[in-house]
C-alpha atoms as a PDB file:
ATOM      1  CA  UNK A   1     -10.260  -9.633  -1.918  1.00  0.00           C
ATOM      2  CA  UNK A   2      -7.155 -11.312  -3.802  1.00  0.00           C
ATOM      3  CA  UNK A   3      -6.455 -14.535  -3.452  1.00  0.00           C
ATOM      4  CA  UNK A   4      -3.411 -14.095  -1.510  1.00  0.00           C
ATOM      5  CA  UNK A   5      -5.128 -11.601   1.062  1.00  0.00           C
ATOM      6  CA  UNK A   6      -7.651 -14.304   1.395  1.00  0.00           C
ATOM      7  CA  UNK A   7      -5.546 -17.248   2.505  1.00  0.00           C
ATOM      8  CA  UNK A   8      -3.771 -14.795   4.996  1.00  0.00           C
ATOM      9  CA  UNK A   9      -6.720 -14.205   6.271  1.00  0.00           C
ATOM     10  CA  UNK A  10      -8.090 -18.116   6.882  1.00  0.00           C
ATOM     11  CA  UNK A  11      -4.600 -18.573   8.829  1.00  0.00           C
ATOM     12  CA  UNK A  12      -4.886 -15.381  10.785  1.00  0.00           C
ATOM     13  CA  UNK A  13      -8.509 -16.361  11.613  1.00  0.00           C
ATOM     14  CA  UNK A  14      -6.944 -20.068  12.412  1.00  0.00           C
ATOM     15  CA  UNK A  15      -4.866 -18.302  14.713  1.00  0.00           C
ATOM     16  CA  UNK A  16      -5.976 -15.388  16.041  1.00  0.00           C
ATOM     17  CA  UNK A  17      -3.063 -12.819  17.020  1.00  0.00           C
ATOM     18  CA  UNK A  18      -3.496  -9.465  19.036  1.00  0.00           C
ATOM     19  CA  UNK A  19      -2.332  -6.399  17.195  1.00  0.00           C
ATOM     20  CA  UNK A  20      -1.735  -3.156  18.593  1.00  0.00           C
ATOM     21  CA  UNK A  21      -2.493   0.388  16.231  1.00  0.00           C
ATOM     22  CA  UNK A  22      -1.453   3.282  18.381  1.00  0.00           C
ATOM     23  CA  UNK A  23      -2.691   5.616  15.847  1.00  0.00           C
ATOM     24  CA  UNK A  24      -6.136   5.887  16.954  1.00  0.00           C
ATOM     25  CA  UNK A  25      -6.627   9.308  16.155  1.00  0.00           C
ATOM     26  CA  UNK A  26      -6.670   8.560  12.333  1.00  0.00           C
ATOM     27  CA  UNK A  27      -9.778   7.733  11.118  1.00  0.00           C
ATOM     28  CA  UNK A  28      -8.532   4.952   8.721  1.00  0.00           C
ATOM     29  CA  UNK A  29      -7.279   3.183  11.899  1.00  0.00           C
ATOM     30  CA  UNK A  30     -10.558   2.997  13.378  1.00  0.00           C
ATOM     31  CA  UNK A  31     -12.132   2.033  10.438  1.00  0.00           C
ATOM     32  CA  UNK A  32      -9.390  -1.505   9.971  1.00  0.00           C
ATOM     33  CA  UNK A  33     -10.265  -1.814  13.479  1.00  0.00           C
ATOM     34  CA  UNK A  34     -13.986  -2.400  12.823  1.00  0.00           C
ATOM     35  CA  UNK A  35     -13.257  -4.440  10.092  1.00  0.00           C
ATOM     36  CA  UNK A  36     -10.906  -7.230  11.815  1.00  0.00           C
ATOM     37  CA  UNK A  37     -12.738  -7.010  14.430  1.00  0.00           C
ATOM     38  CA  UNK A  38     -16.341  -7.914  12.019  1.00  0.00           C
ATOM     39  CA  UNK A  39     -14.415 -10.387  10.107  1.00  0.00           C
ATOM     40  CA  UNK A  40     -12.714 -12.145  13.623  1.00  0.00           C
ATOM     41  CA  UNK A  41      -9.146 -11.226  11.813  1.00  0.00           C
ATOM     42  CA  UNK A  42      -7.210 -10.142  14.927  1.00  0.00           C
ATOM     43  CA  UNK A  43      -7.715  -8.761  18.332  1.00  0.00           C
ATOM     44  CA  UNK A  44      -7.200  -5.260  18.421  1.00  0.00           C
ATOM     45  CA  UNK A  45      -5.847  -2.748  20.948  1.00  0.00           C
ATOM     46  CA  UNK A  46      -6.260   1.108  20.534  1.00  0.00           C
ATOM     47  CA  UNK A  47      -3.790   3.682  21.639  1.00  0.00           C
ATOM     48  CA  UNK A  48      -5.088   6.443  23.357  1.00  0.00           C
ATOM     49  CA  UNK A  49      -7.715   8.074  25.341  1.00  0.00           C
ATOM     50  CA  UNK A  50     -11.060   6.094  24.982  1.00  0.00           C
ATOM     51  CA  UNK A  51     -13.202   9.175  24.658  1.00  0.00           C
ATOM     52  CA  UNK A  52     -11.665  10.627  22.024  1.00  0.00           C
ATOM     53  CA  UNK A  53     -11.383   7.260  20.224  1.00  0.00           C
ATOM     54  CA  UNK A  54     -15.043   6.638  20.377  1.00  0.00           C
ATOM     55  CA  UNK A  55     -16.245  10.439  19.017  1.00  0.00           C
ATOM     56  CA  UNK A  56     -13.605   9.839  16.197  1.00  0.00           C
ATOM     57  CA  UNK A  57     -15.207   6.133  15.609  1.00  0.00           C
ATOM     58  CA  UNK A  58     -18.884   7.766  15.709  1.00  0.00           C
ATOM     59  CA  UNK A  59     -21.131   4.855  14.088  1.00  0.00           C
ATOM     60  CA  UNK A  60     -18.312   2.497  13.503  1.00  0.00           C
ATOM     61  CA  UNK A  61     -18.423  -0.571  15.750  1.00  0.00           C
ATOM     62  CA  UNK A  62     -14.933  -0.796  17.765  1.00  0.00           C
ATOM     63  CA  UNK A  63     -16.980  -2.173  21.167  1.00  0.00           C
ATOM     64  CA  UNK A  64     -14.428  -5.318  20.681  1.00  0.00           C
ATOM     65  CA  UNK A  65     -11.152  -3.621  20.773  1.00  0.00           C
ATOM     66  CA  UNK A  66      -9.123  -2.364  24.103  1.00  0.00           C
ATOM     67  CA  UNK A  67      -8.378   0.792  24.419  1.00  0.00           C
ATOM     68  CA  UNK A  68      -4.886   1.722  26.535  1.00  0.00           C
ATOM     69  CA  UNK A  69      -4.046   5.191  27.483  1.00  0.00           C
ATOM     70  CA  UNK A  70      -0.836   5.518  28.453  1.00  0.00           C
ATOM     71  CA  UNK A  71      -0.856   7.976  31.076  1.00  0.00           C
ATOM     72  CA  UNK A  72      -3.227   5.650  33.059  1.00  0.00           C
ATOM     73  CA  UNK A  73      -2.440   2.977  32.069  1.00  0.00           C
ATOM     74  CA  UNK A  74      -1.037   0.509  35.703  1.00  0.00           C
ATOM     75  CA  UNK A  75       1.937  -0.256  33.664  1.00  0.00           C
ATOM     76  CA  UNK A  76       3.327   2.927  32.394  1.00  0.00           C
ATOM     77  CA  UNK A  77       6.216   2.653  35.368  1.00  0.00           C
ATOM     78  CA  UNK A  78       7.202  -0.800  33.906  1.00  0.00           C
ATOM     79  CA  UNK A  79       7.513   0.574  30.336  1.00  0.00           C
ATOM     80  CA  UNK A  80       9.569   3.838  30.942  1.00  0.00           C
ATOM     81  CA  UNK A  81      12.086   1.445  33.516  1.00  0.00           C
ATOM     82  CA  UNK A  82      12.056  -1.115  30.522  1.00  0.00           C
ATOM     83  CA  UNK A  83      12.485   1.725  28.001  1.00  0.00           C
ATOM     84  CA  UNK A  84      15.236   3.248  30.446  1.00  0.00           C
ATOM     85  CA  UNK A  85      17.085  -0.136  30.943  1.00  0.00           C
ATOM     86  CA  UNK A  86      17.332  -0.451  26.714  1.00  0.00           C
ATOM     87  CA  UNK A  87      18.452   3.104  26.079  1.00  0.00           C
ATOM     88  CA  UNK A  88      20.586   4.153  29.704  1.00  0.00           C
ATOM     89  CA  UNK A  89      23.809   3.065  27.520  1.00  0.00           C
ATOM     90  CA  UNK A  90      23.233   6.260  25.340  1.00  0.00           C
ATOM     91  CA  UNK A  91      22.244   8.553  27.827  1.00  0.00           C
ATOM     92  CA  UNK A  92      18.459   7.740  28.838  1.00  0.00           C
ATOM     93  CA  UNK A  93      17.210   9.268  31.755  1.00  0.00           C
ATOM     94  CA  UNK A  94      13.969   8.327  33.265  1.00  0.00           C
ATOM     95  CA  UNK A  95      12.629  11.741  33.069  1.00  0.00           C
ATOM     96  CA  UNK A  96      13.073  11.174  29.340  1.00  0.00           C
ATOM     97  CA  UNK A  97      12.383   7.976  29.247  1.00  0.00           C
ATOM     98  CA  UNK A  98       8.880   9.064  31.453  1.00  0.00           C
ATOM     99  CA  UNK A  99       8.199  12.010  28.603  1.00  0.00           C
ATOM    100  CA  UNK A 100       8.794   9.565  25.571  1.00  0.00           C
ATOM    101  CA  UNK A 101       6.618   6.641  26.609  1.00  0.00           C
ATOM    102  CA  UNK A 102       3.730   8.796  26.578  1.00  0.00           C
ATOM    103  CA  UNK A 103       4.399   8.639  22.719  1.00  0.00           C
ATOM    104  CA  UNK A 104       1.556   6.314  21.359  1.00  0.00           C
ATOM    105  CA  UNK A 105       4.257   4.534  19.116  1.00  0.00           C
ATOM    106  CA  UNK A 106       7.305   4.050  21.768  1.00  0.00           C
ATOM    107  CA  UNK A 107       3.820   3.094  23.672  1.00  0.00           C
ATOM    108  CA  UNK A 108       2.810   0.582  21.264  1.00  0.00           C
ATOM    109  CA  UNK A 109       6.756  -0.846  19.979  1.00  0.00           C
ATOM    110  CA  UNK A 110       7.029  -1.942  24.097  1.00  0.00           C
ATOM    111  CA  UNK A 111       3.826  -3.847  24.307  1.00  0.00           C
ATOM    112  CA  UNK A 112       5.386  -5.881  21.460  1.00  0.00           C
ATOM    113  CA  UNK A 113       8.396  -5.632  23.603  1.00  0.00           C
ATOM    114  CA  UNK A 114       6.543  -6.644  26.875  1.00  0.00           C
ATOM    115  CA  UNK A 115       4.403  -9.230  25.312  1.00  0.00           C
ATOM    116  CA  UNK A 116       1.069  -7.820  25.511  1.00  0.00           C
ATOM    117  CA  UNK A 117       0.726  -7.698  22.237  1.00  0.00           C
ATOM    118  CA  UNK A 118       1.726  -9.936  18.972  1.00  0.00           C
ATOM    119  CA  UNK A 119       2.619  -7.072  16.828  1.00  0.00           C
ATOM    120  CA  UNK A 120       1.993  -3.324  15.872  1.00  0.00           C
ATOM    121  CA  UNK A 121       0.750  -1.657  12.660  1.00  0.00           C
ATOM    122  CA  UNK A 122       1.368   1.890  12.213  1.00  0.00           C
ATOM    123  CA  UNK A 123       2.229   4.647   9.715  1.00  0.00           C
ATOM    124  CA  UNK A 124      -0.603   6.166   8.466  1.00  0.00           C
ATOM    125  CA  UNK A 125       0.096   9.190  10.438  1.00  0.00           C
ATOM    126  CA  UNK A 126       3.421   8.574  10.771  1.00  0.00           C
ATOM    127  CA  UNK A 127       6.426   8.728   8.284  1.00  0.00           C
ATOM    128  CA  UNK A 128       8.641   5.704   8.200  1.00  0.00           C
ATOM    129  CA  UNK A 129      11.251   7.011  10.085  1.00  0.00           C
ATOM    130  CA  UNK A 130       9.480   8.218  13.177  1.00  0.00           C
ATOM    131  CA  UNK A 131       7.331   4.564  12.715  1.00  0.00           C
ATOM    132  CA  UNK A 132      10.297   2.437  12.556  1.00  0.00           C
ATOM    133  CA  UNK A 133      12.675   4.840  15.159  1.00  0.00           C
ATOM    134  CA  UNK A 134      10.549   3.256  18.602  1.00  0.00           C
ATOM    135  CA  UNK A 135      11.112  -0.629  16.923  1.00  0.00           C
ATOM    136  CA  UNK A 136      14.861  -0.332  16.171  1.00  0.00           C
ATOM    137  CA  UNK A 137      15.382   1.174  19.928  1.00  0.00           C
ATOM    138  CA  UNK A 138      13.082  -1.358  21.727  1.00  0.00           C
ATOM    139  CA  UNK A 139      11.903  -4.541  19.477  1.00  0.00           C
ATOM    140  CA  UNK A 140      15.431  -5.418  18.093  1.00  0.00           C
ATOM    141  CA  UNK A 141      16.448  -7.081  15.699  1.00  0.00           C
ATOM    142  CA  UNK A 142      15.862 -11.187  15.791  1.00  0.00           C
ATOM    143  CA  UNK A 143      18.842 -12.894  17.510  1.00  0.00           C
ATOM    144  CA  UNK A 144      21.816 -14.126  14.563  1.00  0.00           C
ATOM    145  CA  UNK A 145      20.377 -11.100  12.159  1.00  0.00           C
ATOM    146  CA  UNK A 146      22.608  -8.642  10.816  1.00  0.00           C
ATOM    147  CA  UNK A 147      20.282  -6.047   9.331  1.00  0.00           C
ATOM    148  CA  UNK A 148      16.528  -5.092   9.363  1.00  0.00           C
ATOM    149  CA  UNK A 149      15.089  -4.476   6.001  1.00  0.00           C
ATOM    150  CA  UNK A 150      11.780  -3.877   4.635  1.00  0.00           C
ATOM    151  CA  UNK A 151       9.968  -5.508   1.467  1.00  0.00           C
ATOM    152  CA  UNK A 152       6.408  -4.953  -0.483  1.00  0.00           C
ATOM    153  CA  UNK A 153       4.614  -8.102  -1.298  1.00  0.00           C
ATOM    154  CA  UNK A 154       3.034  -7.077  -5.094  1.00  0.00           C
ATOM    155  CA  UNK A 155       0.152  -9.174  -5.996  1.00  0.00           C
ATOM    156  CA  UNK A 156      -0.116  -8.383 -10.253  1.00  0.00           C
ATOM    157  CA  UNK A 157      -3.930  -9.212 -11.318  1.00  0.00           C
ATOM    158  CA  UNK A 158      -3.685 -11.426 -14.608  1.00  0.00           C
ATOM    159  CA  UNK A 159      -0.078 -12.390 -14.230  1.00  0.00           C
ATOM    160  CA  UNK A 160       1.601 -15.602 -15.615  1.00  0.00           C
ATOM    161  CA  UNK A 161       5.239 -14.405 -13.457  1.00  0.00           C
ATOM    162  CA  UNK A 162       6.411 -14.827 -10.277  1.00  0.00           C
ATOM    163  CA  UNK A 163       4.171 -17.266  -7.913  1.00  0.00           C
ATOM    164  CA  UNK A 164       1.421 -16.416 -10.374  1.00  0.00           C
ATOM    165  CA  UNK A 165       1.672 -13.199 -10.120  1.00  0.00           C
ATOM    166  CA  UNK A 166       2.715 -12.453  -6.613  1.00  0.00           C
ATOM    167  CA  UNK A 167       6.188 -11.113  -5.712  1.00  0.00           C
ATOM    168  CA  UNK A 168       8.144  -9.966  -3.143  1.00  0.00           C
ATOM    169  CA  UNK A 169       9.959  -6.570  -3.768  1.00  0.00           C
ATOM    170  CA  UNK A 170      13.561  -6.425  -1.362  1.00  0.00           C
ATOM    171  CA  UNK A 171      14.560  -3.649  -0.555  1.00  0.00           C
ATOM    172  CA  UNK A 172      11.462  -1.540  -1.651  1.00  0.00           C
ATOM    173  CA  UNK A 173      11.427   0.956   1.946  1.00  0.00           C
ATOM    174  CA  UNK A 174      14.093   0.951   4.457  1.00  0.00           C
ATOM    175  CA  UNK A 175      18.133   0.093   3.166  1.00  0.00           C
ATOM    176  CA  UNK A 176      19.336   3.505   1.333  1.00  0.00           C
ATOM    177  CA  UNK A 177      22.676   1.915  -0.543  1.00  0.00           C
ATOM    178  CA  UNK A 178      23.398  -1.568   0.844  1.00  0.00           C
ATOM    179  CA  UNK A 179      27.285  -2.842   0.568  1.00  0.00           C
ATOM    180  CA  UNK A 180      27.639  -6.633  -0.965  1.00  0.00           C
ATOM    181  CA  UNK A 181      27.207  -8.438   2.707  1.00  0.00           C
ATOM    182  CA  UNK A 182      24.191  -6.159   3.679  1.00  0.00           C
ATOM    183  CA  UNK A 183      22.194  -7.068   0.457  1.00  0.00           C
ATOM    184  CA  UNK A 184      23.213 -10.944   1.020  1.00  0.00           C
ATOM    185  CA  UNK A 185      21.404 -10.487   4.023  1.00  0.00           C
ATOM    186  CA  UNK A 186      18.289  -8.980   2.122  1.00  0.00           C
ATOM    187  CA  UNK A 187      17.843 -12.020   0.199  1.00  0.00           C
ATOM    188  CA  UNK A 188      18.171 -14.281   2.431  1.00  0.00           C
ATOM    189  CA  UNK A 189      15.878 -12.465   4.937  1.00  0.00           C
ATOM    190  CA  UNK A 190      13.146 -12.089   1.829  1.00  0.00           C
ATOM    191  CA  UNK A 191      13.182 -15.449   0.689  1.00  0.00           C
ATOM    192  CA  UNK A 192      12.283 -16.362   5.100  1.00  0.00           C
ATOM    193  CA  UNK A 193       9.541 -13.702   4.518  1.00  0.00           C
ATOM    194  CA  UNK A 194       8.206 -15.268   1.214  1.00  0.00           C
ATOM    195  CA  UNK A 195       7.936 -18.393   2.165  1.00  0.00           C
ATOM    196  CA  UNK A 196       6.278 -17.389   5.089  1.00  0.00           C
ATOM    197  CA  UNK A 197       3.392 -15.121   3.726  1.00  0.00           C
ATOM    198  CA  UNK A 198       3.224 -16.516   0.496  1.00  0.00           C
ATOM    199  CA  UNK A 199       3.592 -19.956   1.919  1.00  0.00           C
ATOM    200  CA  UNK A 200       5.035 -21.184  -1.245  1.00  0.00           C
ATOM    201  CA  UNK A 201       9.044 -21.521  -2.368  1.00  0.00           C
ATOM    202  CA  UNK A 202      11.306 -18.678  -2.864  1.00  0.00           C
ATOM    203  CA  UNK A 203      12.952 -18.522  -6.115  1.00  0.00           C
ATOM    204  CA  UNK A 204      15.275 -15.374  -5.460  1.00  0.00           C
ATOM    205  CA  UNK A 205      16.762 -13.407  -8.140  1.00  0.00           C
ATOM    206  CA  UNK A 206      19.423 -10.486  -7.442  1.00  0.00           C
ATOM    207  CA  UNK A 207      18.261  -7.864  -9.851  1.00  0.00           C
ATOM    208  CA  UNK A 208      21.402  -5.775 -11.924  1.00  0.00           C
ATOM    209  CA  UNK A 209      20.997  -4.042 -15.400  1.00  0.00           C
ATOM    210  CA  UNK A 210      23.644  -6.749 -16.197  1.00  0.00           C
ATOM    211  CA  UNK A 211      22.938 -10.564 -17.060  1.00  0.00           C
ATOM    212  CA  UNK A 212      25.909 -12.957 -16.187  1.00  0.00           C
ATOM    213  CA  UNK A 213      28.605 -10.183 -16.955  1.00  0.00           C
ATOM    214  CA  UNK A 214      26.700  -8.424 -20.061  1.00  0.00           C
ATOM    215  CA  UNK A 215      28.194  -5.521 -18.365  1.00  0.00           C
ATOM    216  CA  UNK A 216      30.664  -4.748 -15.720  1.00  0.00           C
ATOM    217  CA  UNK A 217      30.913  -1.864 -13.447  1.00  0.00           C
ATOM    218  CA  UNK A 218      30.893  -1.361  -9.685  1.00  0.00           C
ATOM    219  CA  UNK A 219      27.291  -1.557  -9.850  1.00  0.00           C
ATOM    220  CA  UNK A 220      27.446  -4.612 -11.382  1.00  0.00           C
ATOM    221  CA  UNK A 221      30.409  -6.887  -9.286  1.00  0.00           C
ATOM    222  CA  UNK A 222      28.170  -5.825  -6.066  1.00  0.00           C
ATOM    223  CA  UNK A 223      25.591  -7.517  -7.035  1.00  0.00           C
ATOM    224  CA  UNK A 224      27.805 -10.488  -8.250  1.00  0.00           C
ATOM    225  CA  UNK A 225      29.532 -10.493  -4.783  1.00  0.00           C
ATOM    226  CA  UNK A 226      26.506  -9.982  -2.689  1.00  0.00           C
ATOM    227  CA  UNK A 227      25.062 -13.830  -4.672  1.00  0.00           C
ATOM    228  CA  UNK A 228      28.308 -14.720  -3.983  1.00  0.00           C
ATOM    229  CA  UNK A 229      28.090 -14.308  -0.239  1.00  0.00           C
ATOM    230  CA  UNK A 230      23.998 -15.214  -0.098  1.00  0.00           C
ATOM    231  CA  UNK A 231      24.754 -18.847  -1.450  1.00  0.00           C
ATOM    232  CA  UNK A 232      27.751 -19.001   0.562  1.00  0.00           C
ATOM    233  CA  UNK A 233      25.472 -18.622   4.266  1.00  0.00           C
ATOM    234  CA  UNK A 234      22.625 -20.235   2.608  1.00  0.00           C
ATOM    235  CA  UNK A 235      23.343 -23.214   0.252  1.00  0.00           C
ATOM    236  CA  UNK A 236      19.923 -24.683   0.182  1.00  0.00           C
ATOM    237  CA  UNK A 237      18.176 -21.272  -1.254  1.00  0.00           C
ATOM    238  CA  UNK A 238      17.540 -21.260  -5.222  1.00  0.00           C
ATOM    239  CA  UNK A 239      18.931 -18.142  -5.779  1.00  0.00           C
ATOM    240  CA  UNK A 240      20.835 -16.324  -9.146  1.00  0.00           C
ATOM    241  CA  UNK A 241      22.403 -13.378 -10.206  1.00  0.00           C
ATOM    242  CA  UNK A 242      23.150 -10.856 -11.284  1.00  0.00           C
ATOM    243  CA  UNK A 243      20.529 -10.763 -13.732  1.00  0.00           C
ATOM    244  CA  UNK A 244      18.573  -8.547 -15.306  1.00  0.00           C
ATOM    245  CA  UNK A 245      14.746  -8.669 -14.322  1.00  0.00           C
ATOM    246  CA  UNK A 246      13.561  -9.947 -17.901  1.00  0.00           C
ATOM    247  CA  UNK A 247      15.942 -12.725 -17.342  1.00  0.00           C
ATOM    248  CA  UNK A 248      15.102 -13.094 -13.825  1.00  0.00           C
ATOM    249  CA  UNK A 249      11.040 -13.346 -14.437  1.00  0.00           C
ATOM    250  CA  UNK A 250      10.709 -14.499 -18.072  1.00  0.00           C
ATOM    251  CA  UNK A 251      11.547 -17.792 -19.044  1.00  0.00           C
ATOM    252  CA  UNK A 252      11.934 -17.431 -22.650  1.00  0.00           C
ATOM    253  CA  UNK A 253      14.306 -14.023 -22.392  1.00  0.00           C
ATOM    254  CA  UNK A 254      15.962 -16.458 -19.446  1.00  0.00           C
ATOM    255  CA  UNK A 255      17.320 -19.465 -22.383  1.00  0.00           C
ATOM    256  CA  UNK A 256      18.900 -16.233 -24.394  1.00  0.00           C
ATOM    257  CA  UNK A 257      20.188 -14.009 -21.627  1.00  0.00           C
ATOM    258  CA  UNK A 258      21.245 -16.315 -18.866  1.00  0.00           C
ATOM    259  CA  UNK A 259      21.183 -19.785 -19.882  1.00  0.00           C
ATOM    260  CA  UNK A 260      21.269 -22.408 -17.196  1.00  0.00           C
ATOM    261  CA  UNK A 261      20.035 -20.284 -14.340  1.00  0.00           C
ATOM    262  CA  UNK A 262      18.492 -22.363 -11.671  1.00  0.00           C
ATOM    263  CA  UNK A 263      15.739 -19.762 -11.822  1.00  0.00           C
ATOM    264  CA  UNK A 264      14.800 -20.582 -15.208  1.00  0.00           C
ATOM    265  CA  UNK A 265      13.176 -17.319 -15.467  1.00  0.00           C
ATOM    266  CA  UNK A 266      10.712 -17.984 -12.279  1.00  0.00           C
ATOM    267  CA  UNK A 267      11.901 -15.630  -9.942  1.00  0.00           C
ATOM    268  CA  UNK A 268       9.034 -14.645  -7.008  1.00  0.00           C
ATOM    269  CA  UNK A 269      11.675 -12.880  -4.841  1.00  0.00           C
ATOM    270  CA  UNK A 270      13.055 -10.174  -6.298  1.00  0.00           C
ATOM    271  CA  UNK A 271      16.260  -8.072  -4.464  1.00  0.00           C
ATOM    272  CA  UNK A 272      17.173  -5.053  -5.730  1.00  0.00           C
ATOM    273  CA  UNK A 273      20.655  -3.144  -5.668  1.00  0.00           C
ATOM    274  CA  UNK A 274      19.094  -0.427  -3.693  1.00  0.00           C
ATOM    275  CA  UNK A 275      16.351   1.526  -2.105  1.00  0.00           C
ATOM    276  CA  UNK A 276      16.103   3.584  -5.601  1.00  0.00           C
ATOM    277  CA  UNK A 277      15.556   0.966  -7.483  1.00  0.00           C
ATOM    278  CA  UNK A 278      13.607  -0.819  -5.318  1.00  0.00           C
ATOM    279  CA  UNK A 279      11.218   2.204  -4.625  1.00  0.00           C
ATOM    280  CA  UNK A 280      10.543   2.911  -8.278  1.00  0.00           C
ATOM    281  CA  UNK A 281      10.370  -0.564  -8.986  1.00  0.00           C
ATOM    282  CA  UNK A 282       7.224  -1.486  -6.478  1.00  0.00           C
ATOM    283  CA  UNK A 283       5.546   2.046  -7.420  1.00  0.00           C
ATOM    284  CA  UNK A 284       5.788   1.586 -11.442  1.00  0.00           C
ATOM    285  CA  UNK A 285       4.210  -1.966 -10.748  1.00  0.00           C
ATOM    286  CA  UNK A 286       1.535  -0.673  -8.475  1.00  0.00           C
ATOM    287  CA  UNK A 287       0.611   2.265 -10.771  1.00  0.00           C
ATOM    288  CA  UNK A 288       1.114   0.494 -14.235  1.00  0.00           C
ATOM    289  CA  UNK A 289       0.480  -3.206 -13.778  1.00  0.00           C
ATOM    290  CA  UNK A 290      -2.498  -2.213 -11.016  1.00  0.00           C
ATOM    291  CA  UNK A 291      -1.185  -4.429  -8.691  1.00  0.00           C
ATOM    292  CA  UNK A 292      -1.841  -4.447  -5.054  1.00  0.00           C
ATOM    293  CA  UNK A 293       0.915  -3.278  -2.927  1.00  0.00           C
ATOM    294  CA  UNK A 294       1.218  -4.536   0.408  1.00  0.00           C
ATOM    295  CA  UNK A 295       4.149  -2.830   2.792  1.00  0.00           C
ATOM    296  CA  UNK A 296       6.461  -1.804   3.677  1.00  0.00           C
ATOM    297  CA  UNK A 297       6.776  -4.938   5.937  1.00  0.00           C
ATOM    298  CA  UNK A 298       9.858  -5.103   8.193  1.00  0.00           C
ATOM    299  CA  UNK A 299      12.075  -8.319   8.336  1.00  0.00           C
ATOM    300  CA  UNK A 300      13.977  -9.719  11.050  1.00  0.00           C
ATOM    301  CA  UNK A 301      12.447  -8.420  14.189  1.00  0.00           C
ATOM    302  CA  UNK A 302      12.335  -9.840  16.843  1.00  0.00           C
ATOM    303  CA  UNK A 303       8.478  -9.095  16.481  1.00  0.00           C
ATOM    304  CA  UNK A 304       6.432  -8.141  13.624  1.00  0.00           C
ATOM    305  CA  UNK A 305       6.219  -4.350  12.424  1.00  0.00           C
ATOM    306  CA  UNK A 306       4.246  -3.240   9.584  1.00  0.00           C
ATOM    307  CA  UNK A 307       4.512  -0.181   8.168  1.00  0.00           C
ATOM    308  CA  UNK A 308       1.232   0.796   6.088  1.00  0.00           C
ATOM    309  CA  UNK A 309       1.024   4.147   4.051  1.00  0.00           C
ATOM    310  CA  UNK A 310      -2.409   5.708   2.473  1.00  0.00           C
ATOM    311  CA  UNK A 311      -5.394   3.763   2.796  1.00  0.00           C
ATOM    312  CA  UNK A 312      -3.842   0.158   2.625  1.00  0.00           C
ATOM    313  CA  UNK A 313      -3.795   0.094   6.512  1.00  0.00           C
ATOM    314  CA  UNK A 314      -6.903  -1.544   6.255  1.00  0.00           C
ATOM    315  CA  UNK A 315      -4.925  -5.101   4.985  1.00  0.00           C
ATOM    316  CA  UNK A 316      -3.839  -4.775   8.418  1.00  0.00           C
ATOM    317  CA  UNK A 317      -4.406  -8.753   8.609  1.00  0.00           C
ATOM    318  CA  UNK A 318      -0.730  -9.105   6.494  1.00  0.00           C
ATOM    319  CA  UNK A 319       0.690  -9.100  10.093  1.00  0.00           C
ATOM    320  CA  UNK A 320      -1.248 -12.010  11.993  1.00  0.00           C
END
């Protein structure tokens, strides 16, 4: 276990959260769940119908968790008249809204929603879309946020960069193209996410193949408008741009290419001009650097949402 994955997992122990994983019919779920539940990570609740959760978990120990089916579950007429209530102002019915919340992960998005749970964990089955679709229509987005975005926090073994060696990666899953004000609200949003996981201070760079005006395109003044706006709504972040990532993470290319950044060539946050770059980005540093890669991770929320791919569900603990 990395070092970061190990002090997330002393505070989640410190303060245990419950987590819900409606995707109980994947195996890898079941076997995260036997792990938290071993190392006293999280409280766990299971999706689905109990007895074909415990043939899938065969020898695997998941006596701890709580398994919720929703179509007996006492509270399924609560959820659909909550889920009806959110949605009636585009057309929800409550037949629909009865047919949908059978749906493990509209199921587990409203017991966020409702407060029986802390937070969900889901896409191993699921693509991003169809995981994040049931959070956008019932979690919401935190109150005074614009946008919800997604990041990767990268974790490079043997690494003088970044916070040694850990980034964050903005936006790495979710925002296709964003305009100036949208990726303002990325950066701002990341460096409220780094400081939180990483527990250490953001140093936020906003990534161009330009340095100061080495170039100048379209491309280019976006990036120089969206810093623009980010220091304008928050002052007190260290933040620079545009800058190329060499200048951004290096602090000798940093004197040459973009002398007297605040950065100084210590940048831990990292935004990106947009989802391609982002994308290829966190998968060129998880493949060629063999660093850990640990998302995507929604941001502002109203409640946490974590969206793991392949077998990395298992750092399920990133969410307590």
């Amino acid at each position: 276990m990395s070092d970061f994955l190990a002090r997330i997992s002393a505070r989640a122990k410190a303060d245990k959260k419950t987590i819900v994983l409606p995707e109980s019919t994947d195996i890898r779920t079941l076997k995260a769940t036997a792990m938290i539940l071993e190392q006293g990570i999280a409280n766990i609740i299971l999706v689905g119908d109990r007895d074909k959760i415990m043939e899938l978990a065969g020898d695997l120990d998941i006596s701890g968790a709580t398994i919720v089916n929703p179509a007996t579950s006492e509270k399924f007429d609560d959820y659909v008249n909550t889920f009806y209530e959110l949605r009636k102002h585009k057309g929800m019915t409550l037949e629909k809204a009865r047919e949908i919340m059978k749906d493990e992960l509209y199921w587990g998005a409203m017991m966020v929603k409702k407060g029986d749970a802390d937070g969900m964990v889901a896409g191993a089955a699921h693509s991003t879309a169809d995981t994040l679709r049931p959070a956008l229509q019932i979690i919401k987005t935190a109150p005074g946020t614009k946008l919800v975005s997604a990041f990767f926090i990268m974790v490079v073994p043997n690494c003088e960069y970044g916070e040694n060696g850990t980034f964050l990666y903005a936006d790495s899953g979710l925002v296709e193209n964003p305009d100036a004000d949208q990726l303002s609200e990325i950066a701002i949003s990341s460096a409220k996410s780094f400081r939180q996981l990483v527990q250490a201070e953001p140093r936020v760079a906003m990534l161009s193949y330009s340095s100061y005006g080495s170039a100048k395109s379209e491309l280019t003044e976006k990036v120089v408008e969206a810093t623009r706006l980010a220091k304008e709504k928050a002052p007190e972040l260290l933040l620079n741009g545009e800058l190329q990532v060499d200048a951004a993470i290096i602090p000798a290319i940093a004197k040459t290419k973009a002398p007297g950044s605040p950065l100084q060539g210590r940048a831990n946050t990292l935004i990106f001009p947009d989802l391609n770059s982002g994308n290829i980005a966190y998968k060129l540093t998880q493949r060629l650097a063999k660093a850990e890669a640990y998302g995507p991770i929604t941001q502002v929320l109203q409640n946490p949402l974590t969206i793991f791919r392949e077998d990395v569900l298992q750092k399920i603990l990133l969410v307590s």
